[in-house]
C-alpha atoms as a PDB file:
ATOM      1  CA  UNK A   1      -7.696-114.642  45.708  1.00  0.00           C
ATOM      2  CA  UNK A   2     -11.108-114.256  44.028  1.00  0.00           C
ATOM      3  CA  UNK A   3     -13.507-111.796  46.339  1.00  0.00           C
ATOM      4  CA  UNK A   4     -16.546-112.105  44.343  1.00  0.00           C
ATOM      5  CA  UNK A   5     -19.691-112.176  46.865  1.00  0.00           C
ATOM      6  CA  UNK A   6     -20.864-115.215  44.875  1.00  0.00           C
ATOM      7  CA  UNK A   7     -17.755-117.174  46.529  1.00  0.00           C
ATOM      8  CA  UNK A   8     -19.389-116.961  50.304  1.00  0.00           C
ATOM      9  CA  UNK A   9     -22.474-118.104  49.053  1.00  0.00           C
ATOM     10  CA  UNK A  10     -23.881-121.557  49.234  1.00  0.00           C
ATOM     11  CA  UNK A  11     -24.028-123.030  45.131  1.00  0.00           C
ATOM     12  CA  UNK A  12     -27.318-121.844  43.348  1.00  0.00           C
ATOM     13  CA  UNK A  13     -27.943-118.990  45.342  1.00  0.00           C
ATOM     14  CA  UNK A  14     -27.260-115.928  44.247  1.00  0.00           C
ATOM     15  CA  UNK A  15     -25.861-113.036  46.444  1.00  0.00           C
ATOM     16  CA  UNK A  16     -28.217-110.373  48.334  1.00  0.00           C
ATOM     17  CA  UNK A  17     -28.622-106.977  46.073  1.00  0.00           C
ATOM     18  CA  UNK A  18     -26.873-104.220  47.853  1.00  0.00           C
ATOM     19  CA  UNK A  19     -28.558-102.205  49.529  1.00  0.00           C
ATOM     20  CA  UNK A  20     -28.794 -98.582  48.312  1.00  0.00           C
ATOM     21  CA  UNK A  21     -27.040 -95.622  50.726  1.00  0.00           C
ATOM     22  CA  UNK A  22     -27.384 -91.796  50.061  1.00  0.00           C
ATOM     23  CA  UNK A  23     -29.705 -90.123  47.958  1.00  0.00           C
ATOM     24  CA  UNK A  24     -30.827 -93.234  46.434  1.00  0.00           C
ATOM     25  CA  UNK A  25     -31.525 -94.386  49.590  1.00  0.00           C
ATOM     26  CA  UNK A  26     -33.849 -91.463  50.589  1.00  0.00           C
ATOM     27  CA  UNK A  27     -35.613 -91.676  47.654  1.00  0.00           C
ATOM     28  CA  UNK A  28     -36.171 -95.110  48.092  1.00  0.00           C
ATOM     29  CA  UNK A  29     -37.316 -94.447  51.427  1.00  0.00           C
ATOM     30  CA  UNK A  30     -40.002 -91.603  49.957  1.00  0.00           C
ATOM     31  CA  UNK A  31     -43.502 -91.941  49.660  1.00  0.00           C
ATOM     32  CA  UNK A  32     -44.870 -93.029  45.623  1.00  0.00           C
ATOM     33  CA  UNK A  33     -46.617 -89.258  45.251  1.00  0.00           C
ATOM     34  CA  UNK A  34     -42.835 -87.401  46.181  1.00  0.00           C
ATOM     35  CA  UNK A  35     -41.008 -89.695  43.752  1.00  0.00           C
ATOM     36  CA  UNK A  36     -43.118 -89.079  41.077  1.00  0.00           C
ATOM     37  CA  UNK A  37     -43.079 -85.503  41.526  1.00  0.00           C
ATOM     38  CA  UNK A  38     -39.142 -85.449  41.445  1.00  0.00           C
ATOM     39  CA  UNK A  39     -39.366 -87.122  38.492  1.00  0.00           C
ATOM     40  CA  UNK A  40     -41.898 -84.769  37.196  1.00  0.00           C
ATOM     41  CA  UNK A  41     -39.823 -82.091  38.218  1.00  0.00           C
ATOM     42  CA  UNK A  42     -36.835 -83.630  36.599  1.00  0.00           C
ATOM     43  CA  UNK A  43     -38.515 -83.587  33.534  1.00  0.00           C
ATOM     44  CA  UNK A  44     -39.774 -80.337  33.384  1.00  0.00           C
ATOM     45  CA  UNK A  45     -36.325 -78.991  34.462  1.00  0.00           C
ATOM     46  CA  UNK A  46     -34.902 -80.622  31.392  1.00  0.00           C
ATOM     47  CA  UNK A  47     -37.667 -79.776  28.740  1.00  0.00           C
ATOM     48  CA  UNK A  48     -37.187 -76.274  30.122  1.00  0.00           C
ATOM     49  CA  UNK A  49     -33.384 -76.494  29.232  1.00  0.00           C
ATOM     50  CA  UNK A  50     -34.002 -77.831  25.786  1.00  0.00           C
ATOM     51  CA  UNK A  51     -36.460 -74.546  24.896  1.00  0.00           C
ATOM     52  CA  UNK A  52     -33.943 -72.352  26.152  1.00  0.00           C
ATOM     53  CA  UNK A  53     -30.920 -74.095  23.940  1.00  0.00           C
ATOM     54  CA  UNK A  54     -33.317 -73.918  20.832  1.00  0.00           C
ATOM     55  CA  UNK A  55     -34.331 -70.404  21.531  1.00  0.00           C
ATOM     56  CA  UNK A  56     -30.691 -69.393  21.861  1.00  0.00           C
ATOM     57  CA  UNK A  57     -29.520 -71.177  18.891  1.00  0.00           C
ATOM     58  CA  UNK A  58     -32.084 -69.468  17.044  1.00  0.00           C
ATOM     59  CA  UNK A  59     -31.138 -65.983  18.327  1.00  0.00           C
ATOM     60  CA  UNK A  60     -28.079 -66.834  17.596  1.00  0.00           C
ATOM     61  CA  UNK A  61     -28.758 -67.868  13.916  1.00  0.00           C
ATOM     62  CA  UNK A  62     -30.916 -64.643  13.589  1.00  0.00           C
ATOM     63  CA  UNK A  63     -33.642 -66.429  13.015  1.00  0.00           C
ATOM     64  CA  UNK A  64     -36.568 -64.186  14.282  1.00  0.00           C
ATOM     65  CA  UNK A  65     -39.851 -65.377  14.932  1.00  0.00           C
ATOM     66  CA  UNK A  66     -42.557 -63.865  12.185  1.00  0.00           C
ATOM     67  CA  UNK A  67     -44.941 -62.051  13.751  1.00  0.00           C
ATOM     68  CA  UNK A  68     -48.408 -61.913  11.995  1.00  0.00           C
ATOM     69  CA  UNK A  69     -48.829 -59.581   9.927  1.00  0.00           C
ATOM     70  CA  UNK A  70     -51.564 -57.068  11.254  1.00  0.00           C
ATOM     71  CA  UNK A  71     -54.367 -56.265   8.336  1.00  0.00           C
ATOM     72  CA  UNK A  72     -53.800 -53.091   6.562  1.00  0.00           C
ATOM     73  CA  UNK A  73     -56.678 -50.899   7.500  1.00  0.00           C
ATOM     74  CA  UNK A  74     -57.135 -47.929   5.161  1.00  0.00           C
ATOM     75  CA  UNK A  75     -59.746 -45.495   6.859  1.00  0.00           C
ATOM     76  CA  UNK A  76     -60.707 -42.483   4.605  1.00  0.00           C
ATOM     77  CA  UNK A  77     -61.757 -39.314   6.509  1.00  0.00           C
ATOM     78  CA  UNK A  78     -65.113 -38.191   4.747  1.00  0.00           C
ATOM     79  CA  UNK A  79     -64.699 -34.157   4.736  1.00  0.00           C
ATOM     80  CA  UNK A  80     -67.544 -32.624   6.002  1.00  0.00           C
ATOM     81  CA  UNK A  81     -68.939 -30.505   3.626  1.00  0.00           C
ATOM     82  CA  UNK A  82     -68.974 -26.514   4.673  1.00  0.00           C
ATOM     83  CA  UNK A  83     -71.905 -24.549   3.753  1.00  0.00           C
ATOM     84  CA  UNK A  84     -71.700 -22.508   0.929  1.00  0.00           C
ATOM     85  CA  UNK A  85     -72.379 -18.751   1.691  1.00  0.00           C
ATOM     86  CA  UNK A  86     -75.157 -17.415  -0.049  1.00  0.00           C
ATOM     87  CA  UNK A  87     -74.378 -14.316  -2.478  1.00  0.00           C
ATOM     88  CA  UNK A  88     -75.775 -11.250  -1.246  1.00  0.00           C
ATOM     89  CA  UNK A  89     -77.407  -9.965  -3.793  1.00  0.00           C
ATOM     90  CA  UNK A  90     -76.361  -6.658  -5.478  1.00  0.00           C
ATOM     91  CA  UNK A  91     -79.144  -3.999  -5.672  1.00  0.00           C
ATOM     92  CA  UNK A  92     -78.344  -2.121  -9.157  1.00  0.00           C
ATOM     93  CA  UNK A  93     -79.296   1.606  -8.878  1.00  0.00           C
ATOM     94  CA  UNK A  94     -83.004   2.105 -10.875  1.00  0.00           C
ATOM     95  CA  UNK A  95     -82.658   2.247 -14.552  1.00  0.00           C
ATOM     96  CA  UNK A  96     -85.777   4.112 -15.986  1.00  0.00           C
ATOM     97  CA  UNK A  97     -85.991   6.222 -18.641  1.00  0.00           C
ATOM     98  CA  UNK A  98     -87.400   9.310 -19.107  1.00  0.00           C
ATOM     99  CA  UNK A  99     -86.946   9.762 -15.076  1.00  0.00           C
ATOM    100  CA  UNK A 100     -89.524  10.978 -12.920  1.00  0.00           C
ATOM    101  CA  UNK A 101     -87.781  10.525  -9.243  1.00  0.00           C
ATOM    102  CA  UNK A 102     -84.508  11.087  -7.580  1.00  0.00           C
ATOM    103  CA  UNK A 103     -83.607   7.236  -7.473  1.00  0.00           C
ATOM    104  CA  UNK A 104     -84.289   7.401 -11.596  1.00  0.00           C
ATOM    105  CA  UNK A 105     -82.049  10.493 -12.414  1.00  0.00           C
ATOM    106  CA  UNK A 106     -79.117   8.943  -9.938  1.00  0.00           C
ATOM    107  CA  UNK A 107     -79.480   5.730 -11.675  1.00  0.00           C
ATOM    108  CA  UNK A 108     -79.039   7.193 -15.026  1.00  0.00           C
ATOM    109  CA  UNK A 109     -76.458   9.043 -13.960  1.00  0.00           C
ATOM    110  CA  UNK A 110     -74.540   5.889 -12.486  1.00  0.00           C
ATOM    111  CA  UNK A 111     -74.594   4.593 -16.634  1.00  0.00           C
ATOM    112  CA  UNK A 112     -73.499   7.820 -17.934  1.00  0.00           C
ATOM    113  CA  UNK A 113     -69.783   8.448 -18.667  1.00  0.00           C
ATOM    114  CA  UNK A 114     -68.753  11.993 -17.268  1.00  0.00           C
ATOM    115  CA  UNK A 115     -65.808  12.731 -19.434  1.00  0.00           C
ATOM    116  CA  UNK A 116     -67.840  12.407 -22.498  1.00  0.00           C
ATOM    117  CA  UNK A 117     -69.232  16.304 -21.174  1.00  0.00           C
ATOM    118  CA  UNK A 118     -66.334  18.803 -21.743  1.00  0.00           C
ATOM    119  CA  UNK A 119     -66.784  22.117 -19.811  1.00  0.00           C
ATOM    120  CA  UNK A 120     -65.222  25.582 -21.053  1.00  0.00           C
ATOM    121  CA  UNK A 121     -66.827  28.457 -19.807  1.00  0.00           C
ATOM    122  CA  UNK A 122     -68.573  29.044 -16.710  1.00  0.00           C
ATOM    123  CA  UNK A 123     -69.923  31.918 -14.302  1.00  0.00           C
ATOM    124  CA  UNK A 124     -72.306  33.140 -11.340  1.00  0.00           C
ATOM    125  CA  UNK A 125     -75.481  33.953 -12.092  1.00  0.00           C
ATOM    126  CA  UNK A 126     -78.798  35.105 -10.314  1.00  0.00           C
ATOM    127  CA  UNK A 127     -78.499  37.384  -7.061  1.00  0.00           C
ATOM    128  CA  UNK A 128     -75.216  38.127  -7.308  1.00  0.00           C
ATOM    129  CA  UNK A 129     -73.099  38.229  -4.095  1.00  0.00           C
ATOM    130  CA  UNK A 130     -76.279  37.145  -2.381  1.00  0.00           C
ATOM    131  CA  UNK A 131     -77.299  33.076  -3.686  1.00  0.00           C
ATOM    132  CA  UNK A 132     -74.705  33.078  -6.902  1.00  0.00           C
ATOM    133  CA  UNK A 133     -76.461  30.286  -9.513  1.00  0.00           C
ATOM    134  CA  UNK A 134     -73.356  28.492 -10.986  1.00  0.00           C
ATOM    135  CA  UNK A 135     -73.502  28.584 -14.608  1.00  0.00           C
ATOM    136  CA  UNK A 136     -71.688  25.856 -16.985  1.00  0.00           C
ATOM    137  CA  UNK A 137     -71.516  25.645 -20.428  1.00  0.00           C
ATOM    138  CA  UNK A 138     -70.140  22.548 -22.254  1.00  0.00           C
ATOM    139  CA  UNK A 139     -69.735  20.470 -25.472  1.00  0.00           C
ATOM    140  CA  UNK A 140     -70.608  17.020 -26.098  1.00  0.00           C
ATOM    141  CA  UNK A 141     -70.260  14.990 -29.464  1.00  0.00           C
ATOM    142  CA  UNK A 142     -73.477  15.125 -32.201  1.00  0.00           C
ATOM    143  CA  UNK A 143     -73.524  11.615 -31.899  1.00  0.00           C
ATOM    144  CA  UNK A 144     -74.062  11.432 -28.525  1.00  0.00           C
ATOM    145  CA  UNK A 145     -78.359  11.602 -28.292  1.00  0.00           C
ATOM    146  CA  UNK A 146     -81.520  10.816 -26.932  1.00  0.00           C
ATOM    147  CA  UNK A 147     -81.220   8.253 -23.362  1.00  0.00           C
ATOM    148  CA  UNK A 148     -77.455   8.327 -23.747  1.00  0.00           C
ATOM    149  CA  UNK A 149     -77.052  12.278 -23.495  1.00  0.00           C
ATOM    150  CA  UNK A 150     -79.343  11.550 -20.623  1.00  0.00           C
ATOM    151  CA  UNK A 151     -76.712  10.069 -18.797  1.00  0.00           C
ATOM    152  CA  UNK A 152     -73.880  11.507 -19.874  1.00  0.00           C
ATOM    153  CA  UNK A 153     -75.595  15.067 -18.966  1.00  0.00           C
ATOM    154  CA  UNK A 154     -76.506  13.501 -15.219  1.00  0.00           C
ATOM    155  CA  UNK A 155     -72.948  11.925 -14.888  1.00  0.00           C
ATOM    156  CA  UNK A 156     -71.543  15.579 -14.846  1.00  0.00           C
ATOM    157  CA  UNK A 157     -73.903  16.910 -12.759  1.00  0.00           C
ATOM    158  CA  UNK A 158     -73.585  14.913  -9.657  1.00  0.00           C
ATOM    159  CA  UNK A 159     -69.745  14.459 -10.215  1.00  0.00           C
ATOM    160  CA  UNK A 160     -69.560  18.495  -9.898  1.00  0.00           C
ATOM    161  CA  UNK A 161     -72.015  18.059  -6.536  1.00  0.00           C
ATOM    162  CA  UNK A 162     -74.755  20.520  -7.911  1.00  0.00           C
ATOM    163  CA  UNK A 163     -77.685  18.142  -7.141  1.00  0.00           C
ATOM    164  CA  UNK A 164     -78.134  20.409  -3.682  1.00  0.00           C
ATOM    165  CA  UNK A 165     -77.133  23.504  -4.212  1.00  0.00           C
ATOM    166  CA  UNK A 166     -79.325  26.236  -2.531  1.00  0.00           C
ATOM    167  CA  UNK A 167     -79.352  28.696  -5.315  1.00  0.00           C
ATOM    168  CA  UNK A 168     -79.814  26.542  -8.345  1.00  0.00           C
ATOM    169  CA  UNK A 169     -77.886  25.344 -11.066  1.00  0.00           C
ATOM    170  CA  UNK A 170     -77.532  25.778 -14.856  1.00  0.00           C
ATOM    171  CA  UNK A 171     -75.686  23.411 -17.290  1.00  0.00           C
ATOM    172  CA  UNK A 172     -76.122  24.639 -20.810  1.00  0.00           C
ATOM    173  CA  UNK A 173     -74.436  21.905 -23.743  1.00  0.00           C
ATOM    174  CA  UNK A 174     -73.776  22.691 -27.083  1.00  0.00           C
ATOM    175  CA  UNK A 175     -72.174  20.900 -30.034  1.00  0.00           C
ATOM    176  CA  UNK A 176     -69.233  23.163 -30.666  1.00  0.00           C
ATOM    177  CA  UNK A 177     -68.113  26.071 -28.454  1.00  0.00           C
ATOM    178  CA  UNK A 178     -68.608  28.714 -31.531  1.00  0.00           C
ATOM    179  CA  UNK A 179     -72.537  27.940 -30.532  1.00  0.00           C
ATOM    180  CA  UNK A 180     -72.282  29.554 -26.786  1.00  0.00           C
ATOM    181  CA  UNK A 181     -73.959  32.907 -25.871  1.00  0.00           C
ATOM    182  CA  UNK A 182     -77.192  31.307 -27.814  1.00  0.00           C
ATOM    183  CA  UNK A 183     -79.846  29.089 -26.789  1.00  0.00           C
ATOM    184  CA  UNK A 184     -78.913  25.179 -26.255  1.00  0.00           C
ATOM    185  CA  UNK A 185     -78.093  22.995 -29.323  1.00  0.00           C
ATOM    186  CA  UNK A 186     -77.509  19.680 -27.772  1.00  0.00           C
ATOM    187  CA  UNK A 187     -79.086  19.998 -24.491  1.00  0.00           C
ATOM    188  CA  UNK A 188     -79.749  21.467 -21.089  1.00  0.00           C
ATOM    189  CA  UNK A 189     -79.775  20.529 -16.689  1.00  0.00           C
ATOM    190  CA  UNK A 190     -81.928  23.326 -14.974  1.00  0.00           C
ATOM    191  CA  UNK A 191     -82.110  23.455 -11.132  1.00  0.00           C
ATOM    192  CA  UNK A 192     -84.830  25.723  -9.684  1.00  0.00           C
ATOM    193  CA  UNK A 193     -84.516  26.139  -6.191  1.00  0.00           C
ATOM    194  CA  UNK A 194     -87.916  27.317  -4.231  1.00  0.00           C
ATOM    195  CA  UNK A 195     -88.315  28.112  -0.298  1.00  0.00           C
ATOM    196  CA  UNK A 196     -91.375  27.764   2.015  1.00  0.00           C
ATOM    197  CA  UNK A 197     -93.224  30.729   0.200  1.00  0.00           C
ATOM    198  CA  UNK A 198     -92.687  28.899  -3.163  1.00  0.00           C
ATOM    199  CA  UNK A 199     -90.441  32.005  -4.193  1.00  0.00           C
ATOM    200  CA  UNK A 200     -87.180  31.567  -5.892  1.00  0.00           C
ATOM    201  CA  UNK A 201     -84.816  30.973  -3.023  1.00  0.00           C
ATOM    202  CA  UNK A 202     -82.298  33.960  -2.361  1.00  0.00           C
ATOM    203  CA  UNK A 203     -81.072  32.631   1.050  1.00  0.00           C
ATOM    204  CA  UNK A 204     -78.203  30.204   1.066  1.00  0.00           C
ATOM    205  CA  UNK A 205     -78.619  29.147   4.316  1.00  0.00           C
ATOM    206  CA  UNK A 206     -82.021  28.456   4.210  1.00  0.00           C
ATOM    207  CA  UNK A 207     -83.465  25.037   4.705  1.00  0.00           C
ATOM    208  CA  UNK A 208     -86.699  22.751   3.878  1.00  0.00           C
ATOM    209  CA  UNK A 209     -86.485  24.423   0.350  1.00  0.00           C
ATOM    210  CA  UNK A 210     -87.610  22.451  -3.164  1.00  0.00           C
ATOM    211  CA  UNK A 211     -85.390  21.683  -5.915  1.00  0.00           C
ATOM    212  CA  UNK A 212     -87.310  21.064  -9.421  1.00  0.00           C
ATOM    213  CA  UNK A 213     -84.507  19.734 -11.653  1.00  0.00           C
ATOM    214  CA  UNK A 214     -85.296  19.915 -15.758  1.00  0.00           C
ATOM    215  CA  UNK A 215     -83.821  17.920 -18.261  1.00  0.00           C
ATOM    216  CA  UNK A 216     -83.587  18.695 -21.723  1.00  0.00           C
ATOM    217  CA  UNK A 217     -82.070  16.277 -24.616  1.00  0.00           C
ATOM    218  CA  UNK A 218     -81.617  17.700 -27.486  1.00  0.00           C
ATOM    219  CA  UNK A 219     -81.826  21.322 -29.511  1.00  0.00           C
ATOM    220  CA  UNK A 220     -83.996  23.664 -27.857  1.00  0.00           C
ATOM    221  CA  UNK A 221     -86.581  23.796 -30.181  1.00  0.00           C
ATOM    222  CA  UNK A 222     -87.159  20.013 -30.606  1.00  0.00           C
ATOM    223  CA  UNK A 223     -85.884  18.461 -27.368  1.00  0.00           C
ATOM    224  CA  UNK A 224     -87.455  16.231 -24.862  1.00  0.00           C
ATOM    225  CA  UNK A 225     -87.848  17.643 -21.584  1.00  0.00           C
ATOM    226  CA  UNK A 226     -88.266  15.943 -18.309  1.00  0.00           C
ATOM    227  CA  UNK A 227     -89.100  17.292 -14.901  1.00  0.00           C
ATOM    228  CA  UNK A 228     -88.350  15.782 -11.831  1.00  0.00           C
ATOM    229  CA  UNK A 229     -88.773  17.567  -7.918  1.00  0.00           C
ATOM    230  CA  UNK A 230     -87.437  16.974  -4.724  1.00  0.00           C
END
């Protein structure tokens, strides 16, 4: 027996479309703007699952997205320059010869070479056991002359300290020691020592007193003598 709905109908006619039941039904039944935003949503629910498989098929792969490279920025620090110190400058001690101050004979004496004076006798003179006047006698080399003695001669003095002594100070140089006990051959440092009276001081303790050094270069009858006070 043949059930087909096109048996009860009447011949040409065909048979009334079914009518829809469920979900269908209901969306049927909705309004044009809520079916189309189903379908909307439908569609964005199934682009949405397409990304997602690509992006995890391309984790999967290890296929990594490249990233843009950022631009290589070199930055050079310009040092700052530090200021350059300025050299103090070095004040040289006076060199004038023949010497007429302090600053002069000290200056001299800062050129001359002490060891090139060779001491080997020396004794007290003057007021003896009241101001004793050291007495030194010494050789230097024949070659040694003229500015250079100079120097040498004021080397020794102030390296023995007798630039201040109360009572004054002799330094008597010859050539060769046979020459001692007679007058200077190669030259001479004097030190007269005066007090307030302008007598020959005879008090060691005494004070505001005047020291007139002389130097001699050279034998005693031809030398060059210089005099210098303070």
């Amino acid at each position: 027996m043949n059930n087909s709905p096109w048996n009860n109908q009447p011949y040409g006619q065909r048979p009334p479309t079914p009518k829809p039941t469920g979900l269908e039904a209901k969306f049927q039944q909705s309004p044009g703007l809520v079916r189309w935003g189903l379908i909307g949503c439908s569609a964005l629910v199934f682009v949405s699952a397409a990304i997602f498989l690509v992006v995890t098929l391309v984790s999967a792969l290890g296929l990594q997205p490249q990233e843009a490279a950022a631009p290589l920025t070199t930055s050079t620090a310009v040092p700052t320059p530090s200021p350059t110190p300025s050299p103090v400058p070095t004040v040289a001690p006076s060199i004038h010869y023949p010497p007429t101050t302090v600053t002069d004979l000290r200056g001299l004496a800062a050129e001359g070479d002490a060891s090139a004076i060779h001491p080997f006798h020396s004794e007290s003179v003057g007021v003896t056991g009241v101001c004793p006047q050291p007495k030194t006698e010494v050789t230097v080399d024949p070659s040694v002359t003229g500015q250079q003695l100079a120097e040498d001669l004021l080397a020794y003095f102030y390296a023995q300290q007798f630039d201040n002594n109360p009572c004054g100070v002799l330094v008597v140089a010859y050539h060769d020691q046979s020459e001692a006990g007679n007058a200077y051959t190669a030259g001479r440092i004097s030190v007269n020592v005066t007090d307030s009276s302008g007598a020959s001081n005879i008090d060691p303790n005494a004070s505001n007193l005047k020291h007139q050094l002389t130097l001699d270069t050279g034998p005693i009858d031809t030398s060059q003598e210089y005099v210098v006070t303070y």
